[in-house]
Protein backbone atom coordinates (compact mmCIF):
# COMPACT_ATOMS: atom_id res chain seq x y z
CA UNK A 1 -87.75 20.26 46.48
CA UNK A 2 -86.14 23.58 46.05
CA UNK A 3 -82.43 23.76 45.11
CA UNK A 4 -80.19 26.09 47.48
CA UNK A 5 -78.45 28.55 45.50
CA UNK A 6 -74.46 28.59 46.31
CA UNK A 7 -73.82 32.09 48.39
CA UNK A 8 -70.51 33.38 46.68
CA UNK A 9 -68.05 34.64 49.16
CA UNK A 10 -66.91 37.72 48.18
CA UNK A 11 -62.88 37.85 46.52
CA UNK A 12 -62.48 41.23 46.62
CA UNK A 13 -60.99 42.39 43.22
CA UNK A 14 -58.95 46.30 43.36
CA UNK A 15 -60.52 48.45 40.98
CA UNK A 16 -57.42 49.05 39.35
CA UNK A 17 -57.43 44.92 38.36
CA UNK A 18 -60.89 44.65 37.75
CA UNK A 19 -61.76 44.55 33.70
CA UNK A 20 -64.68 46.04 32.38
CA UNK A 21 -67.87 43.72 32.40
CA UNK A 22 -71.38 44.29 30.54
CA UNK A 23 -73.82 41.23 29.91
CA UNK A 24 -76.65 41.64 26.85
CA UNK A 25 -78.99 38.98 25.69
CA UNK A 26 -78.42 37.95 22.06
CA UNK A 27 -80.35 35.18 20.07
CA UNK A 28 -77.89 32.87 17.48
CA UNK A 29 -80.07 30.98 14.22
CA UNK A 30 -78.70 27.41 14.29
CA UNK A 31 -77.68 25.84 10.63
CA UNK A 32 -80.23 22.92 11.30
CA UNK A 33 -82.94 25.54 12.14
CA UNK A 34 -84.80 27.98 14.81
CA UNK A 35 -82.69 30.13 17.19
CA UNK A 36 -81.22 29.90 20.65
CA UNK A 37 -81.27 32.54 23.46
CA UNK A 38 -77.96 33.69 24.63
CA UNK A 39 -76.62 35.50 27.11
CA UNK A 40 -73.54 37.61 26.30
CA UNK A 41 -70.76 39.04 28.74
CA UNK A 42 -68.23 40.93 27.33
CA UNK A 43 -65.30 41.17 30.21
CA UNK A 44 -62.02 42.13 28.82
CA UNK A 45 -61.81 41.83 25.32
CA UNK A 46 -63.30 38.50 25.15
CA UNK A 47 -67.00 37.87 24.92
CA UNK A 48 -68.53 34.90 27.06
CA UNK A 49 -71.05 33.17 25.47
CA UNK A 50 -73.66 31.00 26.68
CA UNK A 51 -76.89 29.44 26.23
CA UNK A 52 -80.07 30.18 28.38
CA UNK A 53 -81.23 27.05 29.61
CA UNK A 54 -84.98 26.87 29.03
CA UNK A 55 -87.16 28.31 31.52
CA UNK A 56 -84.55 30.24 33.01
CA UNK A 57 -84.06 34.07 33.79
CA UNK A 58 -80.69 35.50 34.62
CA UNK A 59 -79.51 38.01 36.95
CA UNK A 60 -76.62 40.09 36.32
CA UNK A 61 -74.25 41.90 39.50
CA UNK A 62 -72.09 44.07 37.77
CA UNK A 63 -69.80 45.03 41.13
CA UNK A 64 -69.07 41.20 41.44
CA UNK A 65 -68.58 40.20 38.24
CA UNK A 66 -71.42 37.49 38.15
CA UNK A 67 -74.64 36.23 36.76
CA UNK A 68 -77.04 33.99 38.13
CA UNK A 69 -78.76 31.75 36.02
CA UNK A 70 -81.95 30.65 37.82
CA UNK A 71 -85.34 28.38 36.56
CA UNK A 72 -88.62 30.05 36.89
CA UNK A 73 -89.66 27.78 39.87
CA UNK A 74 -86.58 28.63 41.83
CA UNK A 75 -85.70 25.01 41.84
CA UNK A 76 -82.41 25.13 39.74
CA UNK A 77 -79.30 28.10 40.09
CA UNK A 78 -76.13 28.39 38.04
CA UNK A 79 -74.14 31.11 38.84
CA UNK A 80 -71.35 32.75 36.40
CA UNK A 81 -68.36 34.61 37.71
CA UNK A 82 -65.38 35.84 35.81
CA UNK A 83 -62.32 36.72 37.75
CA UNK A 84 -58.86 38.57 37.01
CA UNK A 85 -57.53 35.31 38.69
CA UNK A 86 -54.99 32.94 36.73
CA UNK A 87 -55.17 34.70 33.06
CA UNK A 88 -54.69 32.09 30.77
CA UNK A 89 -53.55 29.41 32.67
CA UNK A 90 -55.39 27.04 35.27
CA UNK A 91 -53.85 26.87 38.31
CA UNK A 92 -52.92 23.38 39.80
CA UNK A 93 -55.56 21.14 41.52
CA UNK A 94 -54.95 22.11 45.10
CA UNK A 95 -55.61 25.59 44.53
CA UNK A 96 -58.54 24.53 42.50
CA UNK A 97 -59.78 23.01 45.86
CA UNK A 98 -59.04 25.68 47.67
CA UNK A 99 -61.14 28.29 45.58
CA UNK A 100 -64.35 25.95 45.95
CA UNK A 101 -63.47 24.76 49.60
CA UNK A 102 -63.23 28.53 50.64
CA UNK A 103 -66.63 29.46 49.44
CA UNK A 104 -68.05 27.35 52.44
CA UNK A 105 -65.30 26.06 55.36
CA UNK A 106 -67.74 23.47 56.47
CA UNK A 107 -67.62 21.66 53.21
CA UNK A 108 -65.99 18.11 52.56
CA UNK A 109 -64.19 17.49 49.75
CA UNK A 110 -65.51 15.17 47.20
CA UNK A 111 -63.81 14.71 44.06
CA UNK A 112 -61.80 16.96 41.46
CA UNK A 113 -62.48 16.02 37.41
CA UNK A 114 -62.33 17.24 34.00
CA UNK A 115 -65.12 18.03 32.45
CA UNK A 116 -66.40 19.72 29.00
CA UNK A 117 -67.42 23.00 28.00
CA UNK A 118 -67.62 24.40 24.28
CA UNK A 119 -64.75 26.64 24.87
CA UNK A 120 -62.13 23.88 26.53
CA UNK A 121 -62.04 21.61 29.38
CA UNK A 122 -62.79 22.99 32.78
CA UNK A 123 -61.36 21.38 35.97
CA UNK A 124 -64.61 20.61 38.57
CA UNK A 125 -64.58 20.47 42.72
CA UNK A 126 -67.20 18.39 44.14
CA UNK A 127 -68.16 19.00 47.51
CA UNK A 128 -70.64 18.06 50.26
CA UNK A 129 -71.88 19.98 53.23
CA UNK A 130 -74.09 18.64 56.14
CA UNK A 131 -76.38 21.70 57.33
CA UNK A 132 -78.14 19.78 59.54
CA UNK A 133 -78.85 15.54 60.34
CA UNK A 134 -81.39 15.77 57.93
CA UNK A 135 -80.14 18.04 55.08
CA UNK A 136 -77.23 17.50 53.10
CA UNK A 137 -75.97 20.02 50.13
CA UNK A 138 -73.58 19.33 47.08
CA UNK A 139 -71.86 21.36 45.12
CA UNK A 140 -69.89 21.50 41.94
CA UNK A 141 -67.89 24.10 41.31
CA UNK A 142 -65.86 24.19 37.65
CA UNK A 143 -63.16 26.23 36.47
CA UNK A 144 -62.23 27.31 32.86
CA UNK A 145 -59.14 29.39 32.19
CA UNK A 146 -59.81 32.53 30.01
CA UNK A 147 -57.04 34.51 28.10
CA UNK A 148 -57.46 37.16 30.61
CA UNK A 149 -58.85 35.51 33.75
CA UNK A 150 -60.88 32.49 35.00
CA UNK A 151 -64.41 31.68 34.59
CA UNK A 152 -65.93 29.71 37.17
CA UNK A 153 -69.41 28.02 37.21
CA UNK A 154 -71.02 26.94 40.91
CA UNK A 155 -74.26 24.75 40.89
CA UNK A 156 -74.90 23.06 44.30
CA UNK A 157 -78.91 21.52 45.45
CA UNK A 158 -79.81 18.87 48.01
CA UNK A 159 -78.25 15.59 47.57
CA UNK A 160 -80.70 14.12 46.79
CA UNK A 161 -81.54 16.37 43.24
CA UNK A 162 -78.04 16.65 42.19
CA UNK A 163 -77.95 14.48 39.77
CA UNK A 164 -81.22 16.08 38.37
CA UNK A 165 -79.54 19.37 38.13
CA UNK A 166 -76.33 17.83 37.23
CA UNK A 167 -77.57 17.36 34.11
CA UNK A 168 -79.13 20.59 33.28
CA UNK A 169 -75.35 22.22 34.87
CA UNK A 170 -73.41 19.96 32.05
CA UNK A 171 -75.87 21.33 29.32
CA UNK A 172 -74.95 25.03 30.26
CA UNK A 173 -71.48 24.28 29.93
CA UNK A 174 -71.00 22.69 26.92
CA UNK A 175 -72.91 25.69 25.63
CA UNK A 176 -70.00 27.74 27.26
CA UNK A 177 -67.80 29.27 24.76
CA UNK A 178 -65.12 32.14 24.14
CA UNK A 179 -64.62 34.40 21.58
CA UNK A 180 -61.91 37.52 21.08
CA UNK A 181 -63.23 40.74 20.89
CA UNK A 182 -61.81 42.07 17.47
CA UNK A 183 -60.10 45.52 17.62
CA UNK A 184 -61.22 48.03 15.17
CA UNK A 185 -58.46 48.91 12.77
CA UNK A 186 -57.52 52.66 12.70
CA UNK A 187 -56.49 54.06 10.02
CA UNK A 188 -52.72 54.84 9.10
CA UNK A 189 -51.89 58.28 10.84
C-alpha cells in the first residue's frame, strides 16, 4: 500500500526573515565501524544533521525551506522544514496543535507527546483524517525548537501502515541533531 505524502501548506516567510538555507550530502565513519549517509542543511548558522534512512532519496525545495525524505518504492515520506518560527523556544501545546491542525482543516486531533530526537525532545501532533468511508490517513507531525527557528518533521500514511512507518519516522529522528556553525576568527585589525 502506498503511503500519502503530507502536502505542506504554504507559511509564507518575508524575504527579509527568511535565513539562508543550502542542503549537501555528507557521509560520518562511526567509532564501531563503516559510515553513515547524511544529509546536511545549513540554515542560519546552525547545521541540521540527519541520517538517510536506507533506501531513501531526498528532495530538497530551497524557496520553502524543506526536504523530502522519500523510499525508493514511494511507500514511505518524511518531510523536513525549518522555519524562522519560535527561535529557541517551543511554543505552548495549543499552538503546537494549531501548526499541524492547519496543514489540513479536515483533520481530528489525536494526541500531543514528547518524543526523542538526537538534538532534544520534540513535542508531536497526532492526527487523523477520513478522505473517504474507506480511507483513513494519520499523521504525525513533531516539533523541535532550534536556536534560530523551529524544525518540524511531518510523516502521515494510511492507518493502517502507520505504525510500520512509525517506526522508520522515530529512527530519522533520533538521528536528528544540531550543531553551531563556528565563525571564523578574523584577525586583530
Amino acid at each position: 500500500m502506498k503511503l500519502l505524502v503530507l502536502v505542506l501548506a504554504s507559511f509564507s516567510m518575508a524575504a527579509a526573515g527568511q535565513t539562508s538555507f543550502r542542503a549537501f550530502d555528507s557521509y560520518e565513519v562511526l567509532s564501531e565501524g563503516g559510515t553513515v549517509h547524511t544529509l546536511v542543511v545549513d540554515v542560519g548558522r546552525e547545521h541540521l544533521v540527519t541520517r538517510m534512512p536506507r533506501g531513501y532519496a531526498a528532495t530538497v525545495d530551497n524557496q520553502s525551506q524543506s526536504v523530502v525524505f522519500k523510499e525508493t518504492t514511494g511507500s514511505i515520506a518524511i518531510t523536513m522544514r525549518v522555519t524562522t518560527n519560535s527561535p529557541g523556544v517551543m511554543p505552548d501545546d495549543d499552538t503546537l496543535r494549531g501548526l499541524a491542525l492547519a496543514i489540513n482543516p479536515n483533520e481530528n486531533f489525536l494526541q500531543l507527546s514528547t518524543c526523542a530526537t538526537g538534538y532534544k525532545p520534540a513535542r508531536f501532533v497526532d492526527s487523523v483524517h477520513n478522505l473517504d468511508p474507506l480511507r483513513t490517513i494519520r499523521s504525525r507531525h513533531a516539533f523541535v525548537a532550534c536556536p534560530e527557528g523551529m524544525v518540524e518533521f511531518i510523516y502521515s500514511s494510511k492507518i493502517e501502515t502507520f505504525d510500520k512507518g512509525r517506526v522508520v519516522f522515530n529512527l530519522f529522528l533520533t538521528s536528528f541533531r544540531v550543531e553551531m556553525i563556528k565563525e571564523p576568527v578574523k584577525p586583530p585589525a
